[in-house]
PDB file of N, CA and C in Angstrom:
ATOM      1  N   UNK A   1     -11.158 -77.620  45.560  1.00  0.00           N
ATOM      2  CA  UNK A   1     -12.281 -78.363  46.061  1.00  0.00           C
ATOM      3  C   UNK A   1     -12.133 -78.624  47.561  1.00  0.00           C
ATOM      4  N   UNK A   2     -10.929 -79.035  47.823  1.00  0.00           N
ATOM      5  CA  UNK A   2     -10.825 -79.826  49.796  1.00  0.00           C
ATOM      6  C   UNK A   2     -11.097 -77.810  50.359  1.00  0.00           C
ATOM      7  N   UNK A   3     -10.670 -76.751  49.810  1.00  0.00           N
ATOM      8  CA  UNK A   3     -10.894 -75.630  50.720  1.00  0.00           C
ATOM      9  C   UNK A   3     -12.291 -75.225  50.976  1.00  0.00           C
ATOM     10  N   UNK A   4     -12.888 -75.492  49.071  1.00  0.00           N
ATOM     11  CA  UNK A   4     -14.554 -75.279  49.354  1.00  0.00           C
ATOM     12  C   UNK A   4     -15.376 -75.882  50.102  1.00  0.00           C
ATOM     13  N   UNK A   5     -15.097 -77.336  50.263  1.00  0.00           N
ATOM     14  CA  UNK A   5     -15.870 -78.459  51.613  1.00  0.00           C
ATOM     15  C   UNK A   5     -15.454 -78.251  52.826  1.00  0.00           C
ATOM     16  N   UNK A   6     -13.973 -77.798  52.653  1.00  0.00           N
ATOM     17  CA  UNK A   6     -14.000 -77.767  54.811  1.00  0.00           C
ATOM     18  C   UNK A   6     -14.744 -77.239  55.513  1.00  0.00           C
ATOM     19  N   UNK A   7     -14.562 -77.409  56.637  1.00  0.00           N
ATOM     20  CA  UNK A   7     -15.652 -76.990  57.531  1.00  0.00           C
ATOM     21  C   UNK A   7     -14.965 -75.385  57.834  1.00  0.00           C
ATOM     22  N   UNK A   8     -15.719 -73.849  57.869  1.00  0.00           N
ATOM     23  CA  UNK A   8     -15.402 -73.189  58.180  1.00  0.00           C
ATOM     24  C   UNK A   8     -15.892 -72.742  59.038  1.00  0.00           C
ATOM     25  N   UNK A   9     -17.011 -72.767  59.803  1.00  0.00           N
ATOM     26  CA  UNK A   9     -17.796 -72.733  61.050  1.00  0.00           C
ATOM     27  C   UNK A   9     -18.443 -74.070  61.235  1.00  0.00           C
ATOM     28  N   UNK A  10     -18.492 -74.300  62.780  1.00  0.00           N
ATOM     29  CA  UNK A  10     -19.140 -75.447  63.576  1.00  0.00           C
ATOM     30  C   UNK A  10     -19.826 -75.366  64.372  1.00  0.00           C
ATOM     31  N   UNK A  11     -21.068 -74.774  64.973  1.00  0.00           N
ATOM     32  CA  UNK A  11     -21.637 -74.381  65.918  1.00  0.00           C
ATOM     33  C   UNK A  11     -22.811 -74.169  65.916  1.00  0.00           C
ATOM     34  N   UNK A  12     -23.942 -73.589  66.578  1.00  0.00           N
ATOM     35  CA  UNK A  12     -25.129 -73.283  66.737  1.00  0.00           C
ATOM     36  C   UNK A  12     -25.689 -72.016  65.111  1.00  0.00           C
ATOM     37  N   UNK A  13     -26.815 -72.795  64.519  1.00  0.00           N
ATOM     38  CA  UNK A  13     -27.170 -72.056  64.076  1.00  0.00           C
ATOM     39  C   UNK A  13     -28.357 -71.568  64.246  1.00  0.00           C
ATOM     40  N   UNK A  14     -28.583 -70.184  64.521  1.00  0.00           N
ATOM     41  CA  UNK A  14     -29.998 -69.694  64.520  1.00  0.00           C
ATOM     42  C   UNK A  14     -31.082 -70.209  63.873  1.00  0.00           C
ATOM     43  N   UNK A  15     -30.290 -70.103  62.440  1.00  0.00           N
ATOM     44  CA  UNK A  15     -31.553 -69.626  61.629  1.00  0.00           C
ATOM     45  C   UNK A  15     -32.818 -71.317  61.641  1.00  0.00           C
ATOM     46  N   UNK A  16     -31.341 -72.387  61.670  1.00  0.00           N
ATOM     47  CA  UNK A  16     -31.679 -73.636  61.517  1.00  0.00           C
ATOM     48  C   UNK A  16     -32.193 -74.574  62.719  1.00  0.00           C
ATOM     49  N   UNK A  17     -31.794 -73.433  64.467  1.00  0.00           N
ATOM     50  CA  UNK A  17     -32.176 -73.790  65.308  1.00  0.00           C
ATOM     51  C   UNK A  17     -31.572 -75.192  65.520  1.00  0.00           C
ATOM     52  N   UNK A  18     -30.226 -75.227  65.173  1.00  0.00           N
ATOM     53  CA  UNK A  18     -29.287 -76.808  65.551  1.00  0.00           C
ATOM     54  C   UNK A  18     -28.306 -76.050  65.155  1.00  0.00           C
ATOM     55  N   UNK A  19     -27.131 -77.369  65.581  1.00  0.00           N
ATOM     56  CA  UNK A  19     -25.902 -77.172  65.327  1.00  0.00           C
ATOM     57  C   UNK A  19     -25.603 -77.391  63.609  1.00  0.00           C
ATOM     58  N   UNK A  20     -24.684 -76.906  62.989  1.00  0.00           N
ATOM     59  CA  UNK A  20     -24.624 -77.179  61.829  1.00  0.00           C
ATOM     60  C   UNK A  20     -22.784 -76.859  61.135  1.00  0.00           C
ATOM     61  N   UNK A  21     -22.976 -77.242  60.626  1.00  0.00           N
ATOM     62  CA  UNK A  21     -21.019 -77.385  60.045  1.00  0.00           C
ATOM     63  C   UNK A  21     -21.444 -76.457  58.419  1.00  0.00           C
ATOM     64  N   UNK A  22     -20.717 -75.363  58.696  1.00  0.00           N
ATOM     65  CA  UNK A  22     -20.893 -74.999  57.180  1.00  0.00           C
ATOM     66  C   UNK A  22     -19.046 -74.555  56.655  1.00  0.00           C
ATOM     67  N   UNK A  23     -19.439 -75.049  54.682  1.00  0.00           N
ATOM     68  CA  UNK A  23     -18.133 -75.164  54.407  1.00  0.00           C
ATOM     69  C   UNK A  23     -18.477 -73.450  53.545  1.00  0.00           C
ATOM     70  N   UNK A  24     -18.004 -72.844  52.552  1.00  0.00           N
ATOM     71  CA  UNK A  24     -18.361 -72.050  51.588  1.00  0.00           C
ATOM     72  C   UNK A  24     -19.394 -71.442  51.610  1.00  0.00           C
ATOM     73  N   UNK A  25     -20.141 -71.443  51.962  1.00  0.00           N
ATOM     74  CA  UNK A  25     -21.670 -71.629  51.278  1.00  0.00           C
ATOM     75  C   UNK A  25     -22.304 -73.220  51.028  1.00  0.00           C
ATOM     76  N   UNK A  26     -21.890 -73.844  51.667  1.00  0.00           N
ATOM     77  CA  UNK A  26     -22.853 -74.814  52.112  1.00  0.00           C
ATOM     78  C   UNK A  26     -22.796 -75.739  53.104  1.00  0.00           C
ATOM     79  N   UNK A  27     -23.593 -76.737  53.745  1.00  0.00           N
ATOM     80  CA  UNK A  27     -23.792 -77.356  54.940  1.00  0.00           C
ATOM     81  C   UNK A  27     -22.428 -78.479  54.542  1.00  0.00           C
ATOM     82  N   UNK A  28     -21.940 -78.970  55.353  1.00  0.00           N
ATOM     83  CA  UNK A  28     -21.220 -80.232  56.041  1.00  0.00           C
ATOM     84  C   UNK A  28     -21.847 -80.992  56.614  1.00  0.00           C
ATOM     85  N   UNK A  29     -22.010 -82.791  56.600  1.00  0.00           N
ATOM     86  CA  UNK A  29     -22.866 -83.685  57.228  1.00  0.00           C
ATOM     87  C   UNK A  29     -21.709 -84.767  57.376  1.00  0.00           C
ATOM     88  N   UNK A  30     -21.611 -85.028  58.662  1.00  0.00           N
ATOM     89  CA  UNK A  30     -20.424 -85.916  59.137  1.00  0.00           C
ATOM     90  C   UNK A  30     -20.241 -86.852  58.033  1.00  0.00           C
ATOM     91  N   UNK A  31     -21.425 -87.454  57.424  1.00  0.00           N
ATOM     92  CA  UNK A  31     -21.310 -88.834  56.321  1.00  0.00           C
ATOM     93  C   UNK A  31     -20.148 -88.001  55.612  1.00  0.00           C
ATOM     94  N   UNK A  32     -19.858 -86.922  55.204  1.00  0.00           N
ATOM     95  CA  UNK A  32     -18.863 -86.689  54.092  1.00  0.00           C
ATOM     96  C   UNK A  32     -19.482 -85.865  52.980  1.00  0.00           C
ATOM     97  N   UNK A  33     -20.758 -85.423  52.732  1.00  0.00           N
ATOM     98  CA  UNK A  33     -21.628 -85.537  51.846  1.00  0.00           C
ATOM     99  C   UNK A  33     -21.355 -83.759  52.331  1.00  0.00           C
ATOM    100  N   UNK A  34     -21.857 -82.957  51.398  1.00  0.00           N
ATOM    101  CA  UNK A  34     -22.255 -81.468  51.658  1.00  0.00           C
ATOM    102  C   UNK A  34     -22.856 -81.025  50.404  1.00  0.00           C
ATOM    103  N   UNK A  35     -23.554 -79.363  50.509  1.00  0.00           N
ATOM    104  CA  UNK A  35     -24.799 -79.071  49.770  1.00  0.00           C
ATOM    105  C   UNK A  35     -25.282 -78.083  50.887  1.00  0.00           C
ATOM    106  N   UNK A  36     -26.620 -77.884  49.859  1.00  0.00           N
ATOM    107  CA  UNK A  36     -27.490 -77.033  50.451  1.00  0.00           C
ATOM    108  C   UNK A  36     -29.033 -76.922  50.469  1.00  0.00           C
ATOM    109  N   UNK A  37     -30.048 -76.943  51.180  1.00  0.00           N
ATOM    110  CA  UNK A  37     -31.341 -77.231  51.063  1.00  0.00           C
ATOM    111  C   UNK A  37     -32.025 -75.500  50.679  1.00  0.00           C
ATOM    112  N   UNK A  38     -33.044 -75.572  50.428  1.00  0.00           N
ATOM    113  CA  UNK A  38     -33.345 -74.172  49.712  1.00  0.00           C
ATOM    114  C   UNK A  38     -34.765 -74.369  50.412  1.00  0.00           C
ATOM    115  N   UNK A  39     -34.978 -72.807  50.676  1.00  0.00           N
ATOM    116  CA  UNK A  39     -36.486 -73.007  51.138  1.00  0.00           C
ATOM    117  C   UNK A  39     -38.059 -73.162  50.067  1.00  0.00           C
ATOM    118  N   UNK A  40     -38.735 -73.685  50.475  1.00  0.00           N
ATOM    119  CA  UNK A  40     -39.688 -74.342  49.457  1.00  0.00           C
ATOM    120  C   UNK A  40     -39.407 -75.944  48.834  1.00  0.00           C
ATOM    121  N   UNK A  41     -38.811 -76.150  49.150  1.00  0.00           N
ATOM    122  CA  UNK A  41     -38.171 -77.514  48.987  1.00  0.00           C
ATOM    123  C   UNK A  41     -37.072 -77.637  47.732  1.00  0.00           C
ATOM    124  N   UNK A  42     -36.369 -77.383  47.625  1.00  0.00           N
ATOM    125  CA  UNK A  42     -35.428 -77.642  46.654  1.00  0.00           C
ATOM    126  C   UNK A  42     -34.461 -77.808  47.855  1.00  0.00           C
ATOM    127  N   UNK A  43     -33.272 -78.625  46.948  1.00  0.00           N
ATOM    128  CA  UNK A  43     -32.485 -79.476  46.950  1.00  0.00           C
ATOM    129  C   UNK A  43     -31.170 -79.886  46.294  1.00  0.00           C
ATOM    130  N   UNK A  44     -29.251 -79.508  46.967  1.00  0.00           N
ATOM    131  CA  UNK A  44     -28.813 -80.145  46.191  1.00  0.00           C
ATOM    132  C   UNK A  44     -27.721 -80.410  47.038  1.00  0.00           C
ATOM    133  N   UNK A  45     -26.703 -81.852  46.198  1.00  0.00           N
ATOM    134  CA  UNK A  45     -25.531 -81.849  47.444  1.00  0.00           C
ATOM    135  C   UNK A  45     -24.770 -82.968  46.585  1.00  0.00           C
ATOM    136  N   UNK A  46     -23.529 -83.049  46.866  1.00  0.00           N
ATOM    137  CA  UNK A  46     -22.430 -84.304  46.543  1.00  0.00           C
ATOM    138  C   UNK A  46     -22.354 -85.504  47.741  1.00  0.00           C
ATOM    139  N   UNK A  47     -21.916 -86.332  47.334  1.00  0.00           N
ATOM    140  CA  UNK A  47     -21.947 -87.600  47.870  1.00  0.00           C
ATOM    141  C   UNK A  47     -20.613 -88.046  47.882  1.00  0.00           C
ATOM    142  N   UNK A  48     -19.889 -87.336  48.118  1.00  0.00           N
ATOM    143  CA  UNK A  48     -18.768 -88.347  47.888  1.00  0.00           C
ATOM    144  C   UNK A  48     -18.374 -89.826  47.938  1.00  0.00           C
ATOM    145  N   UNK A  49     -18.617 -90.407  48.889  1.00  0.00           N
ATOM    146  CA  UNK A  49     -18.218 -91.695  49.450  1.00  0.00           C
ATOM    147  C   UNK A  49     -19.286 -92.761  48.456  1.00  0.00           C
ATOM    148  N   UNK A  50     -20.689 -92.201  48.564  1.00  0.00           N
ATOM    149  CA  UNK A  50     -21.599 -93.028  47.167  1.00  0.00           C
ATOM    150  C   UNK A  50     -21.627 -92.984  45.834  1.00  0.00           C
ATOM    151  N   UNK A  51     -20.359 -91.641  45.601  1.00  0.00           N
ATOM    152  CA  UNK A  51     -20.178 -91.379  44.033  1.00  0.00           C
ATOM    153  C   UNK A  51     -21.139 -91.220  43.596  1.00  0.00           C
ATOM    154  N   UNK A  52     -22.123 -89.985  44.196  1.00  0.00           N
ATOM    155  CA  UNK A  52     -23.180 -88.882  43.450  1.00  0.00           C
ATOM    156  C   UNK A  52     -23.307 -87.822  43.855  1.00  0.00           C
ATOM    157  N   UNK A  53     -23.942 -86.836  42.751  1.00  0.00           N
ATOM    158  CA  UNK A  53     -24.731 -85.773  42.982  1.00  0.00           C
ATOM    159  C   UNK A  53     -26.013 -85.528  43.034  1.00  0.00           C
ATOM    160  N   UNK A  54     -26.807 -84.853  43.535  1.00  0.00           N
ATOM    161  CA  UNK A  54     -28.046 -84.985  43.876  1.00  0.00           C
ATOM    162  C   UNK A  54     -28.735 -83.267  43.538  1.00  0.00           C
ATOM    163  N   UNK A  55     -29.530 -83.305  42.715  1.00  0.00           N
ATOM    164  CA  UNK A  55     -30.956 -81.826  42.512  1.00  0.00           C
ATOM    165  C   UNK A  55     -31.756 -81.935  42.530  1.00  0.00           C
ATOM    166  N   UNK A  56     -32.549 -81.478  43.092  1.00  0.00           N
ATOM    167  CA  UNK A  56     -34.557 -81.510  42.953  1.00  0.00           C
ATOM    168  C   UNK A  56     -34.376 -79.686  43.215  1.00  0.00           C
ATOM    169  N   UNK A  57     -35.264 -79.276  41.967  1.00  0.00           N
ATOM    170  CA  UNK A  57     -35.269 -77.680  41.899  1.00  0.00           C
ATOM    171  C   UNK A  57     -37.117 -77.563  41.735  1.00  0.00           C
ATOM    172  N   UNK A  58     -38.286 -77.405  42.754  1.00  0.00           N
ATOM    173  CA  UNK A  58     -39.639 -77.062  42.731  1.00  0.00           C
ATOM    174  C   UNK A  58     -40.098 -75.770  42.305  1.00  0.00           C
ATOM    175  N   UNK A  59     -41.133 -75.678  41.322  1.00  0.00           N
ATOM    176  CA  UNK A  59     -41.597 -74.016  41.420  1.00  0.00           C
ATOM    177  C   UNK A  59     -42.729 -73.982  42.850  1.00  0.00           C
ATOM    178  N   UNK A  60     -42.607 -74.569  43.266  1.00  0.00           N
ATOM    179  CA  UNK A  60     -44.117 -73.666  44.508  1.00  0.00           C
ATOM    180  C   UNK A  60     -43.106 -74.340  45.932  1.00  0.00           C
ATOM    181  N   UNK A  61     -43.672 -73.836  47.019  1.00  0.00           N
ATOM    182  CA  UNK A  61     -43.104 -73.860  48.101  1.00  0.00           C
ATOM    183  C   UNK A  61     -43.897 -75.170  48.719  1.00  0.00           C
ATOM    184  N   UNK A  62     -42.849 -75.812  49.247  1.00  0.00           N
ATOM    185  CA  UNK A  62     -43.182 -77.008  49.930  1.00  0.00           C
ATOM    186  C   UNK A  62     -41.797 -77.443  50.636  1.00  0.00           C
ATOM    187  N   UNK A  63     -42.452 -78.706  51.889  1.00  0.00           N
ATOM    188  CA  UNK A  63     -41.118 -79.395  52.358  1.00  0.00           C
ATOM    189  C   UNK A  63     -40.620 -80.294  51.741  1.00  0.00           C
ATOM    190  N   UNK A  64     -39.572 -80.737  52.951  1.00  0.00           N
ATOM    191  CA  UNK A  64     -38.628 -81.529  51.721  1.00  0.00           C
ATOM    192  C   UNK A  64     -39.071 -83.317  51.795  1.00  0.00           C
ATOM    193  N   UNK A  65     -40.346 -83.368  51.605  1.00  0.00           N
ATOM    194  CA  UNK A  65     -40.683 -84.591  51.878  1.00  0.00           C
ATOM    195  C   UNK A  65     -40.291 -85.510  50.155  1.00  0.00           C
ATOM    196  N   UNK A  66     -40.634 -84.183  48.963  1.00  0.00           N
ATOM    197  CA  UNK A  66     -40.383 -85.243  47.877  1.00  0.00           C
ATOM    198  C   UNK A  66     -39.144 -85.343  47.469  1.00  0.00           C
ATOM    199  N   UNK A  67     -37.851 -84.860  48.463  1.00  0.00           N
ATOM    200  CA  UNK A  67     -36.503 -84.978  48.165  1.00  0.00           C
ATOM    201  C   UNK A  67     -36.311 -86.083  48.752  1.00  0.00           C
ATOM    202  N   UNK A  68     -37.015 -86.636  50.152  1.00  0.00           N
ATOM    203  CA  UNK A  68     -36.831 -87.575  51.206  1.00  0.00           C
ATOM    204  C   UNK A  68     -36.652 -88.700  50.218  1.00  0.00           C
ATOM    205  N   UNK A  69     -38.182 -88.710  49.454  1.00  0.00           N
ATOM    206  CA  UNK A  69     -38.363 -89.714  48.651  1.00  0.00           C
ATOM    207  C   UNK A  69     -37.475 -90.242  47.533  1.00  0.00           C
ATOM    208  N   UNK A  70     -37.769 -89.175  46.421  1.00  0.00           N
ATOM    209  CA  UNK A  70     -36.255 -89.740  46.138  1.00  0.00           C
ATOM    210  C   UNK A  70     -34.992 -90.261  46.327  1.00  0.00           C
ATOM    211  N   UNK A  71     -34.753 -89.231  47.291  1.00  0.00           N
ATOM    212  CA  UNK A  71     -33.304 -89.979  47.861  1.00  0.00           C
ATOM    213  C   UNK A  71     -33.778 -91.558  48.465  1.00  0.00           C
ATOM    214  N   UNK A  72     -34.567 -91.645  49.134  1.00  0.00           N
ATOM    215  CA  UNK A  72     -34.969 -93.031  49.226  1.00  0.00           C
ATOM    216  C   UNK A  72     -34.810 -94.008  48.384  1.00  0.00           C
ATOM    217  N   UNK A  73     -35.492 -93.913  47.176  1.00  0.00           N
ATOM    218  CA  UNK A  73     -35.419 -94.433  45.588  1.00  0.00           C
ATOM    219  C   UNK A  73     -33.778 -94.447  45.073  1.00  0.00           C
ATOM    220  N   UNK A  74     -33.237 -93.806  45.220  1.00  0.00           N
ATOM    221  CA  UNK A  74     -32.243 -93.668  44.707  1.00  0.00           C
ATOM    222  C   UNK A  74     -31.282 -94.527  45.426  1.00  0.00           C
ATOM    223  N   UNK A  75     -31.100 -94.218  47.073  1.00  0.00           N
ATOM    224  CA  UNK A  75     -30.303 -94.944  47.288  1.00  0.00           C
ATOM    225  C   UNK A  75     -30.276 -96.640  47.215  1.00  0.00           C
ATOM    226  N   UNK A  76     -31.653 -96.896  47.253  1.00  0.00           N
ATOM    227  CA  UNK A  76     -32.150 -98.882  46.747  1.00  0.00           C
ATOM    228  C   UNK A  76     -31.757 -99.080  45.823  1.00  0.00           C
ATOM    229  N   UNK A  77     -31.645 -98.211  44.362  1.00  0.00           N
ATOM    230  CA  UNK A  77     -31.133 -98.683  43.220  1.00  0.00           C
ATOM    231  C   UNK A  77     -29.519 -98.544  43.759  1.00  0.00           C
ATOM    232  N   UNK A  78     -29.069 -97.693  44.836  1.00  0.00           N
ATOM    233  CA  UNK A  78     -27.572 -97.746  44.338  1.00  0.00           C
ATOM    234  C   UNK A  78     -27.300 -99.256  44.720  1.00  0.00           C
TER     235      UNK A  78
END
Protein backbone atom coordinates (compact mmCIF):
# COMPACT_ATOMS: atom_id res chain seq x y z
CA UNK A 1 0.00 0.00 0.00
CA UNK A 2 2.76 3.02 1.22
CA UNK A 3 4.50 2.04 -2.59
CA UNK A 4 1.02 2.32 -4.37
CA UNK A 5 0.29 6.02 -2.73
CA UNK A 6 3.72 7.53 -3.05
CA UNK A 7 4.20 10.09 -5.04
CA UNK A 8 5.91 8.92 -8.30
CA UNK A 9 5.80 12.05 -10.40
CA UNK A 10 5.34 15.78 -9.21
CA UNK A 11 5.04 18.26 -11.78
CA UNK A 12 3.13 19.92 -14.55
CA UNK A 13 0.45 18.11 -16.06
CA UNK A 14 -0.77 18.66 -19.52
CA UNK A 15 -3.56 16.94 -19.76
CA UNK A 16 -4.95 18.58 -16.37
CA UNK A 17 -3.27 21.91 -17.22
CA UNK A 18 -1.82 22.17 -13.30
CA UNK A 19 0.56 20.73 -11.32
CA UNK A 20 -0.40 17.37 -10.02
CA UNK A 21 1.33 14.52 -7.76
CA UNK A 22 0.56 11.16 -9.18
CA UNK A 23 1.10 7.84 -7.18
CA UNK A 24 0.31 4.35 -9.40
CA UNK A 25 -2.30 5.31 -11.28
CA UNK A 26 -3.72 7.80 -9.29
CA UNK A 27 -3.65 11.54 -8.12
CA UNK A 28 -1.92 12.56 -4.64
CA UNK A 29 -3.59 15.65 -2.71
CA UNK A 30 -1.32 17.10 0.00
CA UNK A 31 -4.47 16.42 2.62
CA UNK A 32 -3.16 12.71 2.40
CA UNK A 33 -6.19 11.56 0.53
CA UNK A 34 -5.54 9.97 -3.22
CA UNK A 35 -7.83 8.50 -6.12
CA UNK A 36 -8.90 9.32 -9.29
CA UNK A 37 -11.60 11.50 -11.08
CA UNK A 38 -12.96 9.96 -14.39
CA UNK A 39 -14.24 11.94 -17.18
CA UNK A 40 -18.06 12.47 -17.24
CA UNK A 41 -18.12 12.79 -13.71
CA UNK A 42 -17.34 9.81 -11.83
CA UNK A 43 -15.46 9.59 -8.90
CA UNK A 44 -13.25 7.73 -6.42
CA UNK A 45 -10.53 8.09 -3.64
CA UNK A 46 -9.39 7.10 0.12
CA UNK A 47 -9.28 9.35 2.92
CA UNK A 48 -7.04 8.35 5.07
CA UNK A 49 -6.77 10.78 7.90
CA UNK A 50 -11.06 10.90 7.86
CA UNK A 51 -11.21 7.09 7.75
CA UNK A 52 -13.09 6.83 4.29
CA UNK A 53 -13.60 5.79 0.98
CA UNK A 54 -15.42 7.57 -1.46
CA UNK A 55 -17.46 6.36 -5.29
CA UNK A 56 -19.90 8.08 -7.37
CA UNK A 57 -19.87 5.92 -10.79
CA UNK A 58 -22.60 8.16 -13.57
CA UNK A 59 -23.91 6.64 -16.86
CA UNK A 60 -24.03 10.03 -18.97
CA UNK A 61 -21.31 12.60 -19.02
CA UNK A 62 -21.31 15.42 -16.72
CA UNK A 63 -19.09 17.52 -14.17
CA UNK A 64 -18.18 16.86 -11.03
CA UNK A 65 -20.61 19.12 -9.42
CA UNK A 66 -22.81 16.04 -7.94
CA UNK A 67 -19.57 14.55 -6.36
CA UNK A 68 -18.92 18.22 -4.89
CA UNK A 69 -22.18 17.69 -3.29
CA UNK A 70 -21.96 14.80 -1.77
CA UNK A 71 -18.79 15.06 -0.49
CA UNK A 72 -20.25 18.13 1.06
CA UNK A 73 -23.05 15.97 2.75
CA UNK A 74 -20.85 13.61 3.79
CA UNK A 75 -18.31 15.42 5.31
CA UNK A 76 -21.24 17.40 7.90
CA UNK A 77 -22.35 14.05 8.91
CA UNK A 78 -18.69 13.08 9.59
Amino acid sequence: MAEATRVQYAGPDLVLDRTAHWTLGMQWEPDGSWGMGGIGGSSAWADPARGYTFAYATARLADHDRVDELVEALHACL
